[in-house]
PDB file of N, CA and C in Angstrom:
ATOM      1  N   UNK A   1       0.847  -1.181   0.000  1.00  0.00           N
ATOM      2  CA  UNK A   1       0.000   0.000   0.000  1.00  0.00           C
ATOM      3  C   UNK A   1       0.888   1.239   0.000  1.00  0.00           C
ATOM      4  N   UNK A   2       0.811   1.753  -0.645  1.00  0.00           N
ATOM      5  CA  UNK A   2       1.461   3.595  -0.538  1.00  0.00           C
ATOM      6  C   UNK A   2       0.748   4.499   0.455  1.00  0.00           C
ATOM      7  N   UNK A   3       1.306   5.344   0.393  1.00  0.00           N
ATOM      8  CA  UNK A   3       0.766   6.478   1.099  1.00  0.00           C
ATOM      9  C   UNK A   3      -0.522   6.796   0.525  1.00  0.00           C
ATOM     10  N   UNK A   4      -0.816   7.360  -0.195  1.00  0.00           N
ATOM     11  CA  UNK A   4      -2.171   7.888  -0.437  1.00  0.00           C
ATOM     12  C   UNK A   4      -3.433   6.804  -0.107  1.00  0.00           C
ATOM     13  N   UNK A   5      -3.071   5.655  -0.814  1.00  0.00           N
ATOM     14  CA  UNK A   5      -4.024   4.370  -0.023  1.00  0.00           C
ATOM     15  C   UNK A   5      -4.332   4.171   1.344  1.00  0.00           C
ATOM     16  N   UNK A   6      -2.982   4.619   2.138  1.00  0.00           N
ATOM     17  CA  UNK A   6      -2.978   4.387   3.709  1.00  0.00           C
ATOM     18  C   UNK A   6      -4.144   5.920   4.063  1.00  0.00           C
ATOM     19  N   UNK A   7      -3.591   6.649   3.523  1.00  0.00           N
ATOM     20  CA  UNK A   7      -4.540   8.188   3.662  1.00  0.00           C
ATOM     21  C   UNK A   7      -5.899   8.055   4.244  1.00  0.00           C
ATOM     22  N   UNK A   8      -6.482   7.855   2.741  1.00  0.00           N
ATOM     23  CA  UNK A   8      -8.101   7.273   2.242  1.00  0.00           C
ATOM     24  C   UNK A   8      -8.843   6.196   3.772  1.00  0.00           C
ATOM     25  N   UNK A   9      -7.721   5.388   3.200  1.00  0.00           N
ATOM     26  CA  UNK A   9      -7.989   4.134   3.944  1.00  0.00           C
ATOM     27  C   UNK A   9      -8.643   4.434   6.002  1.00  0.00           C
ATOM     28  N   UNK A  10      -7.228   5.480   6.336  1.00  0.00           N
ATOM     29  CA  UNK A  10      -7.428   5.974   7.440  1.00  0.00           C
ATOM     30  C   UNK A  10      -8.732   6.912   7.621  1.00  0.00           C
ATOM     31  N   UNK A  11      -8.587   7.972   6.689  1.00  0.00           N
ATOM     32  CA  UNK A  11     -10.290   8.910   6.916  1.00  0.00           C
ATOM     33  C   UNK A  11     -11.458   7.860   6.324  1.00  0.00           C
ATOM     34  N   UNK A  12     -11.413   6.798   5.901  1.00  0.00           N
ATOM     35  CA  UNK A  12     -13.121   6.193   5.429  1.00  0.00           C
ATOM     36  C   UNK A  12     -12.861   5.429   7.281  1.00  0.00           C
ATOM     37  N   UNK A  13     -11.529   4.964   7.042  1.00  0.00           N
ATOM     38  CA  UNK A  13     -11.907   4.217   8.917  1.00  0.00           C
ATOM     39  C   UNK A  13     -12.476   4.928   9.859  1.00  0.00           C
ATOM     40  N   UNK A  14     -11.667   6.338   9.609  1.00  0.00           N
ATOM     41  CA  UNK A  14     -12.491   7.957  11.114  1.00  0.00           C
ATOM     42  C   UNK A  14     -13.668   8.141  10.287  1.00  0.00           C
ATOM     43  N   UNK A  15     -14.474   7.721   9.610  1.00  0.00           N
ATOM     44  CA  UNK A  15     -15.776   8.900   9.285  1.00  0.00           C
ATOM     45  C   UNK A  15     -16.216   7.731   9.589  1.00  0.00           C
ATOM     46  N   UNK A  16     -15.977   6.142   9.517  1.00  0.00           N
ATOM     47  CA  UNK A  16     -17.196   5.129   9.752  1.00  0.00           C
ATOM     48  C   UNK A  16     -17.343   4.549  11.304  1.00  0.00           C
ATOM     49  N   UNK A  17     -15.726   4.987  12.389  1.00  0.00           N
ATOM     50  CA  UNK A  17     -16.111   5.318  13.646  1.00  0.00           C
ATOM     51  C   UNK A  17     -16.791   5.741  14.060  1.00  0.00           C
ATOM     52  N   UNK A  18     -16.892   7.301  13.075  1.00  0.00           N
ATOM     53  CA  UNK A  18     -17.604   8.643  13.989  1.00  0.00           C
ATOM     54  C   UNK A  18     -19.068   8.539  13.801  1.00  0.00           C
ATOM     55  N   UNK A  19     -19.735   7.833  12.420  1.00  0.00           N
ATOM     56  CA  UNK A  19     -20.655   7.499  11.914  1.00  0.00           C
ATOM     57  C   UNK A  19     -21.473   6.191  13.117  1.00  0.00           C
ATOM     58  N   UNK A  20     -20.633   5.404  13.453  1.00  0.00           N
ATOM     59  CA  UNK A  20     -20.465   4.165  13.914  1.00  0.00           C
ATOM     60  C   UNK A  20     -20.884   5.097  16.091  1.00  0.00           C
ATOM     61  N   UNK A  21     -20.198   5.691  16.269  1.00  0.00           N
ATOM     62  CA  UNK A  21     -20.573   6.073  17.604  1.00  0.00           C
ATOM     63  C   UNK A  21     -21.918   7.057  17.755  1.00  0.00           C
ATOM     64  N   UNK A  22     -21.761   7.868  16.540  1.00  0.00           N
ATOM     65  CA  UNK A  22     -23.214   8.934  16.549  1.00  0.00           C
ATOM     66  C   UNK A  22     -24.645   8.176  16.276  1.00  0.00           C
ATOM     67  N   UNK A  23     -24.349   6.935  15.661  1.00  0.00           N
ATOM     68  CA  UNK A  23     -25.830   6.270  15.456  1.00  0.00           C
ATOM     69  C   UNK A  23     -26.074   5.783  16.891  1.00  0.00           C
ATOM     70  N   UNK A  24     -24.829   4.724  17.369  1.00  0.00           N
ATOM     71  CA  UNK A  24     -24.852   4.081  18.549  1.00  0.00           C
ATOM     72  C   UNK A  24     -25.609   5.052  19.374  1.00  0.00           C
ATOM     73  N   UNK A  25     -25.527   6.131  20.046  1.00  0.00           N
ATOM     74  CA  UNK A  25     -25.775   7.398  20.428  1.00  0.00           C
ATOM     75  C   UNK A  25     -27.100   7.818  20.345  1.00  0.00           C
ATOM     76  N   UNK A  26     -27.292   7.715  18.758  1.00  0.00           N
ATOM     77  CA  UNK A  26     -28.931   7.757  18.782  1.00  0.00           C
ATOM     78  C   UNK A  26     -29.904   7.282  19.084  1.00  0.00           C
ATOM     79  N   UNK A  27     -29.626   5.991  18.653  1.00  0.00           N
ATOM     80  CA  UNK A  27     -30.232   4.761  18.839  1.00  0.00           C
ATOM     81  C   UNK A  27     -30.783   4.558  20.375  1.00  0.00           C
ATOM     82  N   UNK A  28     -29.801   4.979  21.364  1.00  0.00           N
ATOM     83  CA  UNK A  28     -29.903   5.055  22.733  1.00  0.00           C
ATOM     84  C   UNK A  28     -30.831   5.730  23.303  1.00  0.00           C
ATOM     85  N   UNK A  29     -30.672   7.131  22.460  1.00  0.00           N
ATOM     86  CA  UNK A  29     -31.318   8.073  23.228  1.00  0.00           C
ATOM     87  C   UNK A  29     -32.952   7.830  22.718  1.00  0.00           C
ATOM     88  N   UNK A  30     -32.839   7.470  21.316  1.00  0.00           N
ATOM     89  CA  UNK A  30     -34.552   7.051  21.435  1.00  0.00           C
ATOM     90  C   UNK A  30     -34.922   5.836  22.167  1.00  0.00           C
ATOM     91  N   UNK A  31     -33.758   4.671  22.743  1.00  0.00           N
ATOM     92  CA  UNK A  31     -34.568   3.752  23.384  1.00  0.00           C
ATOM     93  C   UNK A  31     -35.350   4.403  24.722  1.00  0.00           C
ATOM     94  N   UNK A  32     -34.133   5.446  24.955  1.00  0.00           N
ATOM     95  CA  UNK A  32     -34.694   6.203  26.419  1.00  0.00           C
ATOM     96  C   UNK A  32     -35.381   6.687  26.584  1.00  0.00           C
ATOM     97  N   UNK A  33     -35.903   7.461  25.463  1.00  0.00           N
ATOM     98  CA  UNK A  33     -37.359   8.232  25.153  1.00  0.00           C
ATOM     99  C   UNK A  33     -38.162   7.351  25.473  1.00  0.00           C
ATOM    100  N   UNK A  34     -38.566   6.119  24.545  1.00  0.00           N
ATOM    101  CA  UNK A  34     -39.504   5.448  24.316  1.00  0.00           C
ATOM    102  C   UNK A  34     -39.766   4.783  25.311  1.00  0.00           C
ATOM    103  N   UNK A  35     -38.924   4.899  27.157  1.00  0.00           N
ATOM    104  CA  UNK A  35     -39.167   3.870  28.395  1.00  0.00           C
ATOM    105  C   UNK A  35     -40.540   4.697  28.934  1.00  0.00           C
ATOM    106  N   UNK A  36     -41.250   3.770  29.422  1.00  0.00           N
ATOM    107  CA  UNK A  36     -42.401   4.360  30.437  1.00  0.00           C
ATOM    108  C   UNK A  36     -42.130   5.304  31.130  1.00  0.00           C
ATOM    109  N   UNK A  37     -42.781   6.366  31.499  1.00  0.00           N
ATOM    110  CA  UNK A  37     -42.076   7.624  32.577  1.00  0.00           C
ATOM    111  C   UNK A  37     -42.716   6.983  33.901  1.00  0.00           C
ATOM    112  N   UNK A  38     -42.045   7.030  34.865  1.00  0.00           N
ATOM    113  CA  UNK A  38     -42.694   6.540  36.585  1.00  0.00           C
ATOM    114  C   UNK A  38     -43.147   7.833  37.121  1.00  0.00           C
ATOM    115  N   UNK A  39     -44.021   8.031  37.243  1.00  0.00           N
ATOM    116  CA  UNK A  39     -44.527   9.589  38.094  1.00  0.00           C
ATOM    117  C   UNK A  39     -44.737   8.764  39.361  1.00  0.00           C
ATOM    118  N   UNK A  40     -43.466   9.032  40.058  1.00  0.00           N
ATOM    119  CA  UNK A  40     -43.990   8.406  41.676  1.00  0.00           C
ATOM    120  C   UNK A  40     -42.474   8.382  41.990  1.00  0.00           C
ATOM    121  N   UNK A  41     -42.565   8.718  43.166  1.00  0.00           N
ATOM    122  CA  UNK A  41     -41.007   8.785  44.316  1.00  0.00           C
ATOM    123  C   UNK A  41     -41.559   7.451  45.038  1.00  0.00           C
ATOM    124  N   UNK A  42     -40.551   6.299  44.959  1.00  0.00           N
ATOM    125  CA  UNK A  42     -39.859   4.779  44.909  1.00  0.00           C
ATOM    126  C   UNK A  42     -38.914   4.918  45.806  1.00  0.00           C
ATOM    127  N   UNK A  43     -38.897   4.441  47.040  1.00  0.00           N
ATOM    128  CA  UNK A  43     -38.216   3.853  48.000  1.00  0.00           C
ATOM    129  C   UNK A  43     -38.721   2.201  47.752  1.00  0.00           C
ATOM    130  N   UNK A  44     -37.611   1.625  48.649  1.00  0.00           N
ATOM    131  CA  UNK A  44     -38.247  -0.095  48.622  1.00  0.00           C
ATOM    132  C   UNK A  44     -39.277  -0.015  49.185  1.00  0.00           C
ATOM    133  N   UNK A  45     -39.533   0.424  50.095  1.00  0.00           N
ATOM    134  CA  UNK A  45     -41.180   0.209  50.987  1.00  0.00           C
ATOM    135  C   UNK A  45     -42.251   1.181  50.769  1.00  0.00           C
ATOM    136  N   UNK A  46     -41.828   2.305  50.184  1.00  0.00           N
ATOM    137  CA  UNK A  46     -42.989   3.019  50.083  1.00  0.00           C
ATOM    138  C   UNK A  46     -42.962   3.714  48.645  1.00  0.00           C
ATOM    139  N   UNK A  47     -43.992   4.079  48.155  1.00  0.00           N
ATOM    140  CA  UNK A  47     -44.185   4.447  46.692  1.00  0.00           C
ATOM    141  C   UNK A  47     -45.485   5.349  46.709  1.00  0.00           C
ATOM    142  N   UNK A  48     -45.294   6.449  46.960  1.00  0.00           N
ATOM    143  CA  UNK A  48     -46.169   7.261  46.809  1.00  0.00           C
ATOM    144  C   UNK A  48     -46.412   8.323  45.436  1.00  0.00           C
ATOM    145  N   UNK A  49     -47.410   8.512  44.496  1.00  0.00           N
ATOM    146  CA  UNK A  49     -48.158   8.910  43.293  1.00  0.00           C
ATOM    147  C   UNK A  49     -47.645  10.385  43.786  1.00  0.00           C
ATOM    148  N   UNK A  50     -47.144  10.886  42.499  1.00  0.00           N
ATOM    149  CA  UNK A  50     -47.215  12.959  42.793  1.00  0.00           C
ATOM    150  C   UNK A  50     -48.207  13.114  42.728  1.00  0.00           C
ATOM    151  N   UNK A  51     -49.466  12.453  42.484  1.00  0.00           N
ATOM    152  CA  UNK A  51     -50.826  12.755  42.251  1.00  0.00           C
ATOM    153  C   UNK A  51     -51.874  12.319  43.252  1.00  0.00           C
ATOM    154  N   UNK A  52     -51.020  11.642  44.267  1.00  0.00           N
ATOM    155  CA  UNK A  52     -52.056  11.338  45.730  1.00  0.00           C
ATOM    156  C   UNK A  52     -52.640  12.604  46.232  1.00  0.00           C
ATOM    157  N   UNK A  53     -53.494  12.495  47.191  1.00  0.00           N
ATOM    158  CA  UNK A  53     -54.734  13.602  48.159  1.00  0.00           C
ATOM    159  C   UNK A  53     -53.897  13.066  48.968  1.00  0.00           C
ATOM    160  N   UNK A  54     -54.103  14.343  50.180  1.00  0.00           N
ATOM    161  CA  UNK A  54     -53.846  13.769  51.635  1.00  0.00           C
ATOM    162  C   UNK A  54     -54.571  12.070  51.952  1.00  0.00           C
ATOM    163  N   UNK A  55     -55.877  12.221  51.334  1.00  0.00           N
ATOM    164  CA  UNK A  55     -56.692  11.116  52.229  1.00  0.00           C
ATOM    165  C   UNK A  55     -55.266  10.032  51.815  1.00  0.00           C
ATOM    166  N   UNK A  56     -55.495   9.634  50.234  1.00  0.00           N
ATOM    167  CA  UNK A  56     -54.604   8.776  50.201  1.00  0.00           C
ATOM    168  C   UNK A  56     -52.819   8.245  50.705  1.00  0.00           C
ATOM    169  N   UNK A  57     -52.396   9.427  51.063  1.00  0.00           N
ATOM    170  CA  UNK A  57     -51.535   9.353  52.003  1.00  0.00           C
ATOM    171  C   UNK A  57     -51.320   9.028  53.407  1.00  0.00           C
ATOM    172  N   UNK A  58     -52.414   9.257  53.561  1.00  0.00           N
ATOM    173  CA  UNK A  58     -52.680   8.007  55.591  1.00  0.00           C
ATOM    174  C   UNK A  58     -52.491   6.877  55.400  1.00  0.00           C
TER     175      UNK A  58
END
């Protein structure tokens, strides 16, 4: 291989890394979107709704 081959060779390898980590990346962030949202503060024993009344809090 010559130089100019090694060149090429090196920037198609960095653009299909960079290509290669920014999808990875994406991909993620819409799995994270797409999780159920928990509206509720989760301890092990207690789990109370941001949307409880007092009553339901006794």
């Amino acid at each position: 291989m010559n130089i100019k081959t090694r060149r090429y060779l090196a920037i198609f390898l960095t653009c299909g890394a960079t290509l290669a980590l920014y999808g990875t990346a994406a991909y993620r962030v819409e799995q994270a979107r797409q999780l159920p949202r928990v509206y509720a503060s989760c301890s092990l024993e207690h789990c109370i709704p941001h949307s409880a009344t007092l009553n339901a809090l006794r």
